[in-house]
PDB file of N, CA and C in Angstrom:
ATOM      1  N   UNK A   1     117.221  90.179  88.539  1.00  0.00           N
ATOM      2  CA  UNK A   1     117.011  91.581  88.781  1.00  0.00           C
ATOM      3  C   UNK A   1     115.509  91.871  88.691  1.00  0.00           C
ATOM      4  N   UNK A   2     114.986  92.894  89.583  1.00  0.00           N
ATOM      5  CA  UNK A   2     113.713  92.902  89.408  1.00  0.00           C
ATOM      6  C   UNK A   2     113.174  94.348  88.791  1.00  0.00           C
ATOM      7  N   UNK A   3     112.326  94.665  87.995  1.00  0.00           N
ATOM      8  CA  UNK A   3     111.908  95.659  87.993  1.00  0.00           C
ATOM      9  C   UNK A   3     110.821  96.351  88.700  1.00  0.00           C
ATOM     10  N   UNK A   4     110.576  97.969  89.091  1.00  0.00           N
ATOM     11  CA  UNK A   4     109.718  98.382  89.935  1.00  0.00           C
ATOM     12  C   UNK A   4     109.484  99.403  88.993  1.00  0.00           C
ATOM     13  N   UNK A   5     108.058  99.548  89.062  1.00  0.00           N
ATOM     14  CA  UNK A   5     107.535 100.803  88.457  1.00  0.00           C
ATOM     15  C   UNK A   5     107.351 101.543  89.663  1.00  0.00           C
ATOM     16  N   UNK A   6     107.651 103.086  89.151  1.00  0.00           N
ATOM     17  CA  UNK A   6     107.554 104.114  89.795  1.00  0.00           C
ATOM     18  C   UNK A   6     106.700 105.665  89.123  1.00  0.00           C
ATOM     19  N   UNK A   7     106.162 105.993  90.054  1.00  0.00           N
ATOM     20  CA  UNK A   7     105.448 107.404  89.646  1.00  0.00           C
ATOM     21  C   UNK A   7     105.906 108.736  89.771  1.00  0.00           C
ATOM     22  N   UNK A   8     106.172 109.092  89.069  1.00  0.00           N
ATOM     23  CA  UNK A   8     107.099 110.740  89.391  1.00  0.00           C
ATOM     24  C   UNK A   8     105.638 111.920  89.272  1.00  0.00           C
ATOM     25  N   UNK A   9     105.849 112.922  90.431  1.00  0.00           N
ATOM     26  CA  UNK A   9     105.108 113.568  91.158  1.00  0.00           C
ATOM     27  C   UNK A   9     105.376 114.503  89.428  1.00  0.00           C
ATOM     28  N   UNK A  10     104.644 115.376  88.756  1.00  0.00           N
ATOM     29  CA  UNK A  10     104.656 116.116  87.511  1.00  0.00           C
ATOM     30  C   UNK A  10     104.982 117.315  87.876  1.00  0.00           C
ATOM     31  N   UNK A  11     104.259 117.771  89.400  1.00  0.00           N
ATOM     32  CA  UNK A  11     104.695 119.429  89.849  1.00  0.00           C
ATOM     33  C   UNK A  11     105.800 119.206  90.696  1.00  0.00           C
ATOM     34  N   UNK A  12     106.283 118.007  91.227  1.00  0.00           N
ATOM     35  CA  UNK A  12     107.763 118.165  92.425  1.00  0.00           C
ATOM     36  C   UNK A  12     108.362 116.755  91.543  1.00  0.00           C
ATOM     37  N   UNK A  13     109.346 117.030  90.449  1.00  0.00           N
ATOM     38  CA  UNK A  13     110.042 115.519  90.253  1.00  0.00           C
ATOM     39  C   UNK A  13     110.776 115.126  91.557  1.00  0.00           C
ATOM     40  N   UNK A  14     110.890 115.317  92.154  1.00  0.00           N
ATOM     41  CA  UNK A  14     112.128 114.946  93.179  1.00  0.00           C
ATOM     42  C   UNK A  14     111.171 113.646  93.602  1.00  0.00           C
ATOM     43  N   UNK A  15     109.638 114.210  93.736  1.00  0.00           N
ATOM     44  CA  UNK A  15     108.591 113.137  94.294  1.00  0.00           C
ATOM     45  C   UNK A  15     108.138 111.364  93.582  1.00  0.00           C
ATOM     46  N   UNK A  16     108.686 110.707  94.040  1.00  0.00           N
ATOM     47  CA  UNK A  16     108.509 109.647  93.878  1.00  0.00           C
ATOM     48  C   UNK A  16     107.217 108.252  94.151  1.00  0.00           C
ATOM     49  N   UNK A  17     106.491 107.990  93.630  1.00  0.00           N
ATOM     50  CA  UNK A  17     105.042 106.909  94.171  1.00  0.00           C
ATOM     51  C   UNK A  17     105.182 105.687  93.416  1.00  0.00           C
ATOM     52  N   UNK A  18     104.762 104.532  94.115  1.00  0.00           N
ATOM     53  CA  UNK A  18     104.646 103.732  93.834  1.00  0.00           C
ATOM     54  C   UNK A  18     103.420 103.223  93.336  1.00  0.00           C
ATOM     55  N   UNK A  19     102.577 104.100  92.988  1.00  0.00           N
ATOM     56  CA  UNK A  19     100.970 104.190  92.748  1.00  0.00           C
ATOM     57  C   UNK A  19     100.595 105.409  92.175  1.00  0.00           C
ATOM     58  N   UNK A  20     100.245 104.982  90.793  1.00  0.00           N
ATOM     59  CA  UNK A  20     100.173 106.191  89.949  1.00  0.00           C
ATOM     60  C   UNK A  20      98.774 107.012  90.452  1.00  0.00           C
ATOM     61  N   UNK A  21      97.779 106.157  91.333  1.00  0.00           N
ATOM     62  CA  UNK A  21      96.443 106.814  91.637  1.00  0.00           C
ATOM     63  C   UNK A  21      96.931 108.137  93.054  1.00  0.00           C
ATOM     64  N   UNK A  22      97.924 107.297  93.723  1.00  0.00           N
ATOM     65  CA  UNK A  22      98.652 108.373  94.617  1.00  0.00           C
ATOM     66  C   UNK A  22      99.228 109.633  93.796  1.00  0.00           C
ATOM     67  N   UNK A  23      99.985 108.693  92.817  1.00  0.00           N
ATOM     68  CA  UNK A  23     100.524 110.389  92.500  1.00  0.00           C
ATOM     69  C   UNK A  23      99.980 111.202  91.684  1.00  0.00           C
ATOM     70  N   UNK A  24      98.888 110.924  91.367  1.00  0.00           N
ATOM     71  CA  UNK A  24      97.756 112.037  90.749  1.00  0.00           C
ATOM     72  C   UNK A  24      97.222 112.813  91.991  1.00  0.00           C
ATOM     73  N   UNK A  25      96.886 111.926  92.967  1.00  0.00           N
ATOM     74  CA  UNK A  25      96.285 113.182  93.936  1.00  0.00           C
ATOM     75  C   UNK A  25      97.359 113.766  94.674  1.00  0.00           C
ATOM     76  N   UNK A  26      98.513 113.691  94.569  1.00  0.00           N
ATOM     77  CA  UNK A  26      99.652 114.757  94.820  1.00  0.00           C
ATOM     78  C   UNK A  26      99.198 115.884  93.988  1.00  0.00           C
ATOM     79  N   UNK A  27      99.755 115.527  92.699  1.00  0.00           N
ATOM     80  CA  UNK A  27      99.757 116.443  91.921  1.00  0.00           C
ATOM     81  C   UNK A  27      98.638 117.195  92.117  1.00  0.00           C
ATOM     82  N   UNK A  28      97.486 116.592  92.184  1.00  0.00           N
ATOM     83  CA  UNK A  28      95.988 118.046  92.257  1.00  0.00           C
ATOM     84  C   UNK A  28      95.570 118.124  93.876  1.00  0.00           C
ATOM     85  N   UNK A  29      96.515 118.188  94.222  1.00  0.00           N
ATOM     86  CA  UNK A  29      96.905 118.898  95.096  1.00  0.00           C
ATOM     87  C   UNK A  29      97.736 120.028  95.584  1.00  0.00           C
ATOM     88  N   UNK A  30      98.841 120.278  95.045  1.00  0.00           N
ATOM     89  CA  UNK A  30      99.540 120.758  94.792  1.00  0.00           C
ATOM     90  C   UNK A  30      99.362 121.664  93.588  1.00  0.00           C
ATOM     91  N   UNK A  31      98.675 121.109  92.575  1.00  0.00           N
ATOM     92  CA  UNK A  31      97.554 122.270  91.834  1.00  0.00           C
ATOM     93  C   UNK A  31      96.814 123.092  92.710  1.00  0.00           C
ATOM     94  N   UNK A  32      96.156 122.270  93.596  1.00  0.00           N
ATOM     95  CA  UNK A  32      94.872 123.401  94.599  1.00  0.00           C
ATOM     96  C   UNK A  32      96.088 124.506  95.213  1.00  0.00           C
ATOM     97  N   UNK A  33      96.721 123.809  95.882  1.00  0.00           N
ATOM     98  CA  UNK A  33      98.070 124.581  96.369  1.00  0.00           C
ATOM     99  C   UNK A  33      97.836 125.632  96.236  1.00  0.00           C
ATOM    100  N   UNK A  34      98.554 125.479  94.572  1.00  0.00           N
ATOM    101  CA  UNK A  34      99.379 126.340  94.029  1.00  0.00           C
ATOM    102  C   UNK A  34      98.375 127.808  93.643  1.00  0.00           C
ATOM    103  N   UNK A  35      96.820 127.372  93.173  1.00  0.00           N
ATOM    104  CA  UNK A  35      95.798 128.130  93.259  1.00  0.00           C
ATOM    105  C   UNK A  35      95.115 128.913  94.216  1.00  0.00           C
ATOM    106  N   UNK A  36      95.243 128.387  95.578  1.00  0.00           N
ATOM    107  CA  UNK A  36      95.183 128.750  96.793  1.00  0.00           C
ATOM    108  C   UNK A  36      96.018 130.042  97.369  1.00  0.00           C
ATOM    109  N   UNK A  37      97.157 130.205  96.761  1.00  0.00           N
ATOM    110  CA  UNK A  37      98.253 130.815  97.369  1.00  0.00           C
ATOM    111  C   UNK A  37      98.363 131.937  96.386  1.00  0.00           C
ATOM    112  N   UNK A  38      98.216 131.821  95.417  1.00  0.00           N
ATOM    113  CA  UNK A  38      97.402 132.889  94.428  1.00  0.00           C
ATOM    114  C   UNK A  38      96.630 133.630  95.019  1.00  0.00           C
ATOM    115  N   UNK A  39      95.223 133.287  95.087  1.00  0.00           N
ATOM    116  CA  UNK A  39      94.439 134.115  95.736  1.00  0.00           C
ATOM    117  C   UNK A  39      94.434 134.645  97.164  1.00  0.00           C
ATOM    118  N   UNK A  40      94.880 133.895  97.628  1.00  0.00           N
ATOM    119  CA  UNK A  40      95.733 134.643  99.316  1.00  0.00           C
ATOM    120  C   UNK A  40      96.354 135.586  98.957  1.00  0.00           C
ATOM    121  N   UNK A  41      97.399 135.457  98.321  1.00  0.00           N
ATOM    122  CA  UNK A  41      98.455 136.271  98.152  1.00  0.00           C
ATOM    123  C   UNK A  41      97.358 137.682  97.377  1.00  0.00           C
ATOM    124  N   UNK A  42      96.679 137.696  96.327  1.00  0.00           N
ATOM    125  CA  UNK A  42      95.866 138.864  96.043  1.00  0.00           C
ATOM    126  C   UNK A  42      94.960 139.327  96.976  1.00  0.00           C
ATOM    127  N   UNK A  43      94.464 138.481  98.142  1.00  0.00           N
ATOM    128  CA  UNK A  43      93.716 138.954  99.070  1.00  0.00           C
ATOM    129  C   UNK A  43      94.385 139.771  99.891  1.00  0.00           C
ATOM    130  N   UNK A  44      95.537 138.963 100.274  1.00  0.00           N
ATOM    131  CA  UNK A  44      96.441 140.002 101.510  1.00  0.00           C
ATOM    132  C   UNK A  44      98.205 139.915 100.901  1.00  0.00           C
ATOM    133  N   UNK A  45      97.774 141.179  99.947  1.00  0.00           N
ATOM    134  CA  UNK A  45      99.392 141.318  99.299  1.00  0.00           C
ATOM    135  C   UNK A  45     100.205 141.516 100.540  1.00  0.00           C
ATOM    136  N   UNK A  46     100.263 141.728 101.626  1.00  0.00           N
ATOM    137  CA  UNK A  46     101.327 141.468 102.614  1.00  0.00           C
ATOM    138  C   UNK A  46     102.255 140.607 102.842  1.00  0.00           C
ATOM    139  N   UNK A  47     101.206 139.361 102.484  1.00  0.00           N
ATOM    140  CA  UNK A  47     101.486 137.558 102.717  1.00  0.00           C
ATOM    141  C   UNK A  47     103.039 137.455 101.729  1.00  0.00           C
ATOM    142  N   UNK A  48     104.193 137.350 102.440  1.00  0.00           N
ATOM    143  CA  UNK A  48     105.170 137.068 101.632  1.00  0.00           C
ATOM    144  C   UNK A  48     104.709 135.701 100.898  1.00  0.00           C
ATOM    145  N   UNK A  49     105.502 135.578  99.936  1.00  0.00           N
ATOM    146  CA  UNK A  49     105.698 133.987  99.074  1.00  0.00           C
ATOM    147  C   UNK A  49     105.093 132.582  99.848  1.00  0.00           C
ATOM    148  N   UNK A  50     106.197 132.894 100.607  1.00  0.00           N
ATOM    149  CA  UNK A  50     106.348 131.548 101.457  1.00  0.00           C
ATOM    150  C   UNK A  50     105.305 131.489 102.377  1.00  0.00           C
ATOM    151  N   UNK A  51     104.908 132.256 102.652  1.00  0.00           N
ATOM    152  CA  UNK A  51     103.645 132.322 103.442  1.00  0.00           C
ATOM    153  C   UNK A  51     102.316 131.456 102.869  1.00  0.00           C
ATOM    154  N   UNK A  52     102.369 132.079 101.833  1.00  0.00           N
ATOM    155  CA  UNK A  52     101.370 131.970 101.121  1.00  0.00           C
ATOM    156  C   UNK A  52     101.488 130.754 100.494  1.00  0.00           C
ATOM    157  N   UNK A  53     102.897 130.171  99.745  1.00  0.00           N
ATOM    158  CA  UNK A  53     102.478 128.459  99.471  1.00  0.00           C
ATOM    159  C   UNK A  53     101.973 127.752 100.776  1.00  0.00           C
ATOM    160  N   UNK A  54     102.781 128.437 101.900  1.00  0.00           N
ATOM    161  CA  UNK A  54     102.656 127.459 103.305  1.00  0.00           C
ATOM    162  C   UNK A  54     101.260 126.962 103.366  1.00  0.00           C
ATOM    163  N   UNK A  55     100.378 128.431 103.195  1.00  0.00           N
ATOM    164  CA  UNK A  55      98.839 128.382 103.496  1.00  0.00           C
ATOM    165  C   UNK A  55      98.414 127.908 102.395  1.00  0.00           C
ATOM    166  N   UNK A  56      98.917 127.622 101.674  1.00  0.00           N
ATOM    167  CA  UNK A  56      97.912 126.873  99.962  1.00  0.00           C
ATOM    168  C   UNK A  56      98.112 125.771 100.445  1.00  0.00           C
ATOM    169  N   UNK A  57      99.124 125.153 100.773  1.00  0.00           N
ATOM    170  CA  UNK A  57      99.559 123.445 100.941  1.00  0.00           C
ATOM    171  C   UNK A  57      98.717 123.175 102.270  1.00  0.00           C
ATOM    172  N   UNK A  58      98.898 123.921 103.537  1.00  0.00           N
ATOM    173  CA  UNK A  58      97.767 123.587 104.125  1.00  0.00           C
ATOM    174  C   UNK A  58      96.632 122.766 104.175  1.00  0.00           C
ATOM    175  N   UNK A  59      96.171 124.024 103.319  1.00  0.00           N
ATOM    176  CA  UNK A  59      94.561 124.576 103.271  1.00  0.00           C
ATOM    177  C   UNK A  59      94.156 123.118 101.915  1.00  0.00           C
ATOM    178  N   UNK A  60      94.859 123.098 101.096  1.00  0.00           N
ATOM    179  CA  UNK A  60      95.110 121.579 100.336  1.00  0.00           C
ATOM    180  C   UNK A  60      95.117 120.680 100.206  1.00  0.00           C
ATOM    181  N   UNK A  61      96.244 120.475 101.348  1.00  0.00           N
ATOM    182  CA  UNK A  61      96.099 119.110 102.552  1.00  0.00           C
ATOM    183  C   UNK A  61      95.097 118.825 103.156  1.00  0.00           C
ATOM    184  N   UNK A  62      94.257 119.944 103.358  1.00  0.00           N
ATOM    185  CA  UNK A  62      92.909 119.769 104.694  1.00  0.00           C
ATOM    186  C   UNK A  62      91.839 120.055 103.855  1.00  0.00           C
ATOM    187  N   UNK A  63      92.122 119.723 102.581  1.00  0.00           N
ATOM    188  CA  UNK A  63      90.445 120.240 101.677  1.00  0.00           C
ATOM    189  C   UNK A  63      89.423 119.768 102.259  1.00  0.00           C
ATOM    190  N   UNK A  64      89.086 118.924 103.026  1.00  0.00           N
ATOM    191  CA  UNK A  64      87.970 118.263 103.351  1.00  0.00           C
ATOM    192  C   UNK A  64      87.482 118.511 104.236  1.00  0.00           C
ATOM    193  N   UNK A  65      88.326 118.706 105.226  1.00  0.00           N
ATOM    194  CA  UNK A  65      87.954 119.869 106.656  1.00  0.00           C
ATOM    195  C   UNK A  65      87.137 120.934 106.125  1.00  0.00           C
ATOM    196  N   UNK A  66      87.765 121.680 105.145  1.00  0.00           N
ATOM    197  CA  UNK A  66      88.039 123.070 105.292  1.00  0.00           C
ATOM    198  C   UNK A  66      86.153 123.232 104.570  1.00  0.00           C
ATOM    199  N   UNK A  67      86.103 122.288 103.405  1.00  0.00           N
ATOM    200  CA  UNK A  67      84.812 122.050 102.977  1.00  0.00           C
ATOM    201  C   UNK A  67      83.786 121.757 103.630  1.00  0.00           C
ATOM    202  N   UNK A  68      84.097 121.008 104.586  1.00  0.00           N
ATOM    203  CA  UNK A  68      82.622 121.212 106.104  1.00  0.00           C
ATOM    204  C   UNK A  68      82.607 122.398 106.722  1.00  0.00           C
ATOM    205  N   UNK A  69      83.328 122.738 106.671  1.00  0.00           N
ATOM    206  CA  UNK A  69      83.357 124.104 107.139  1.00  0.00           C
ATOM    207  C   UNK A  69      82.710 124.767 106.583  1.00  0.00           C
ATOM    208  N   UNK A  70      83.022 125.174 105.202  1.00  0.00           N
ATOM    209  CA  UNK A  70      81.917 125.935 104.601  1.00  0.00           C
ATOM    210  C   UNK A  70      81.007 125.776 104.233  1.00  0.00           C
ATOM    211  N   UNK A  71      80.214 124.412 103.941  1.00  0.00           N
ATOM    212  CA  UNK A  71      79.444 123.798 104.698  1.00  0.00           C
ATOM    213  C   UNK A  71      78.247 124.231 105.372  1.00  0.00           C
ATOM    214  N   UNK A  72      78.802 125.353 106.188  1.00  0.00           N
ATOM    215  CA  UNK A  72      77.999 125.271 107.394  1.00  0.00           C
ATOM    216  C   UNK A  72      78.075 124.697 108.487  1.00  0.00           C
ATOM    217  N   UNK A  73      79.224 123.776 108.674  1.00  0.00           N
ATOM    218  CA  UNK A  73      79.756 122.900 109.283  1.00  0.00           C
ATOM    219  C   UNK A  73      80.885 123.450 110.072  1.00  0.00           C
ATOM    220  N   UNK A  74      81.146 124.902 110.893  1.00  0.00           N
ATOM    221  CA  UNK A  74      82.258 125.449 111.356  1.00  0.00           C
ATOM    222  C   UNK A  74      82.904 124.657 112.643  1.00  0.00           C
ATOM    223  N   UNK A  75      82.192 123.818 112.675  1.00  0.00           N
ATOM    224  CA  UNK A  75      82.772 122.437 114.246  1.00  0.00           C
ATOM    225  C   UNK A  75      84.235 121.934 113.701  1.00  0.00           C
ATOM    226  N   UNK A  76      83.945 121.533 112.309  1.00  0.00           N
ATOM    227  CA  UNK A  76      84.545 120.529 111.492  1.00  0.00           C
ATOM    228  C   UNK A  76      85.732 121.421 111.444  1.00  0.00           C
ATOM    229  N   UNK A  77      86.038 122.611 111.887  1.00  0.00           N
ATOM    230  CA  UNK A  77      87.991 123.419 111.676  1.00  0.00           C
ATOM    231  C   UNK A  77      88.271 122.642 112.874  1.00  0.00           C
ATOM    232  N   UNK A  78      87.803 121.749 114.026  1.00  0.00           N
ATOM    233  CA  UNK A  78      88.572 121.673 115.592  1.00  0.00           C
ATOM    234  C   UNK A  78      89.211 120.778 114.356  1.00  0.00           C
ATOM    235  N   UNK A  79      88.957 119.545 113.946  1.00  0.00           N
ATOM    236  CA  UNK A  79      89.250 118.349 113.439  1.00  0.00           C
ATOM    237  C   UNK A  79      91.206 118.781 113.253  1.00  0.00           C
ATOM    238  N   UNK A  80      91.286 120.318 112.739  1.00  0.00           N
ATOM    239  CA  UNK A  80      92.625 120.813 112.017  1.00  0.00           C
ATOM    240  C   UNK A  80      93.201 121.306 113.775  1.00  0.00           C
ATOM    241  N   UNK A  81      92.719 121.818 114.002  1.00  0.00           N
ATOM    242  CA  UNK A  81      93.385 122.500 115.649  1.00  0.00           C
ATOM    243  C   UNK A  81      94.021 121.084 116.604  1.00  0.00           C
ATOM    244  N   UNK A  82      93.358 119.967 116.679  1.00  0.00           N
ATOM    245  CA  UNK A  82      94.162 118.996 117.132  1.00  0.00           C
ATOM    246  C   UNK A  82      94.869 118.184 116.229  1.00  0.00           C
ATOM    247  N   UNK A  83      95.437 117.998 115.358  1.00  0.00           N
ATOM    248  CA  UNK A  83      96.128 117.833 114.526  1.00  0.00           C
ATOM    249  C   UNK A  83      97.350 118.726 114.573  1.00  0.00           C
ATOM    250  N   UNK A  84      97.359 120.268 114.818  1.00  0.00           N
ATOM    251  CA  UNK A  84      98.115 121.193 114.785  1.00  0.00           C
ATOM    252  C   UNK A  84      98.791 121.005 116.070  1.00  0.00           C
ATOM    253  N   UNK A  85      98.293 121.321 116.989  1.00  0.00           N
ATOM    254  CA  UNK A  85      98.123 121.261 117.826  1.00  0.00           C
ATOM    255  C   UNK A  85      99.687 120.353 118.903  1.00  0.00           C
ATOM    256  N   UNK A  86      99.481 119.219 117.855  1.00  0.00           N
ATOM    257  CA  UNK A  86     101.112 117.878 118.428  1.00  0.00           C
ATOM    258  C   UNK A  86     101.869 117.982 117.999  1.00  0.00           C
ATOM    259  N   UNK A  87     101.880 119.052 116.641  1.00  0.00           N
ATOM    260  CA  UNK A  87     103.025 119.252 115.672  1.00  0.00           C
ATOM    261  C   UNK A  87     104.273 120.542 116.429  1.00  0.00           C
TER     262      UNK A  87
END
């Protein structure tokens, strides 16, 4: 019988890694998320819930884009538009 270590995601248990360095940057990610969608949501109290994790997880997912961007770097949002774009 063999054993496998596994990494459980701390903010989604359901989430499973085989690499605890992976599942740290889930998790602070899903921290940024979760911080993200906060302040959306106080920017434009309109933004239902779901809206607003949608755009935290995003915007989360694409930290690195989104950081050339501000930057000074406003080229660096196409990088997200073709990506979007096939989905």
């Amino acid at each position: 019988m063999a054993v496998e270590v596994v990494y459980r995601s701390s903010r989604d248990p359901e989430r499973l890694f085989m690499d605890k360095a992976e599942a740290d940057r889930y998790d602070k990610m899903l921290e940024l998320a979760e911080r993200l969608s906060e302040v959306l949501h106080k920017a434009v109290p309109s933004l239902s819930e779901e809206q607003g994790e949608e755009l935290g997880i995003f915007m989360a997912k694409n930290r690195d884009v989104f950081a050339k961007a501000f930057k000074s770097q406003p080229d660096a949002l196409e990088e997200l538009e073709i990506e979007t774009a096939g989905e």
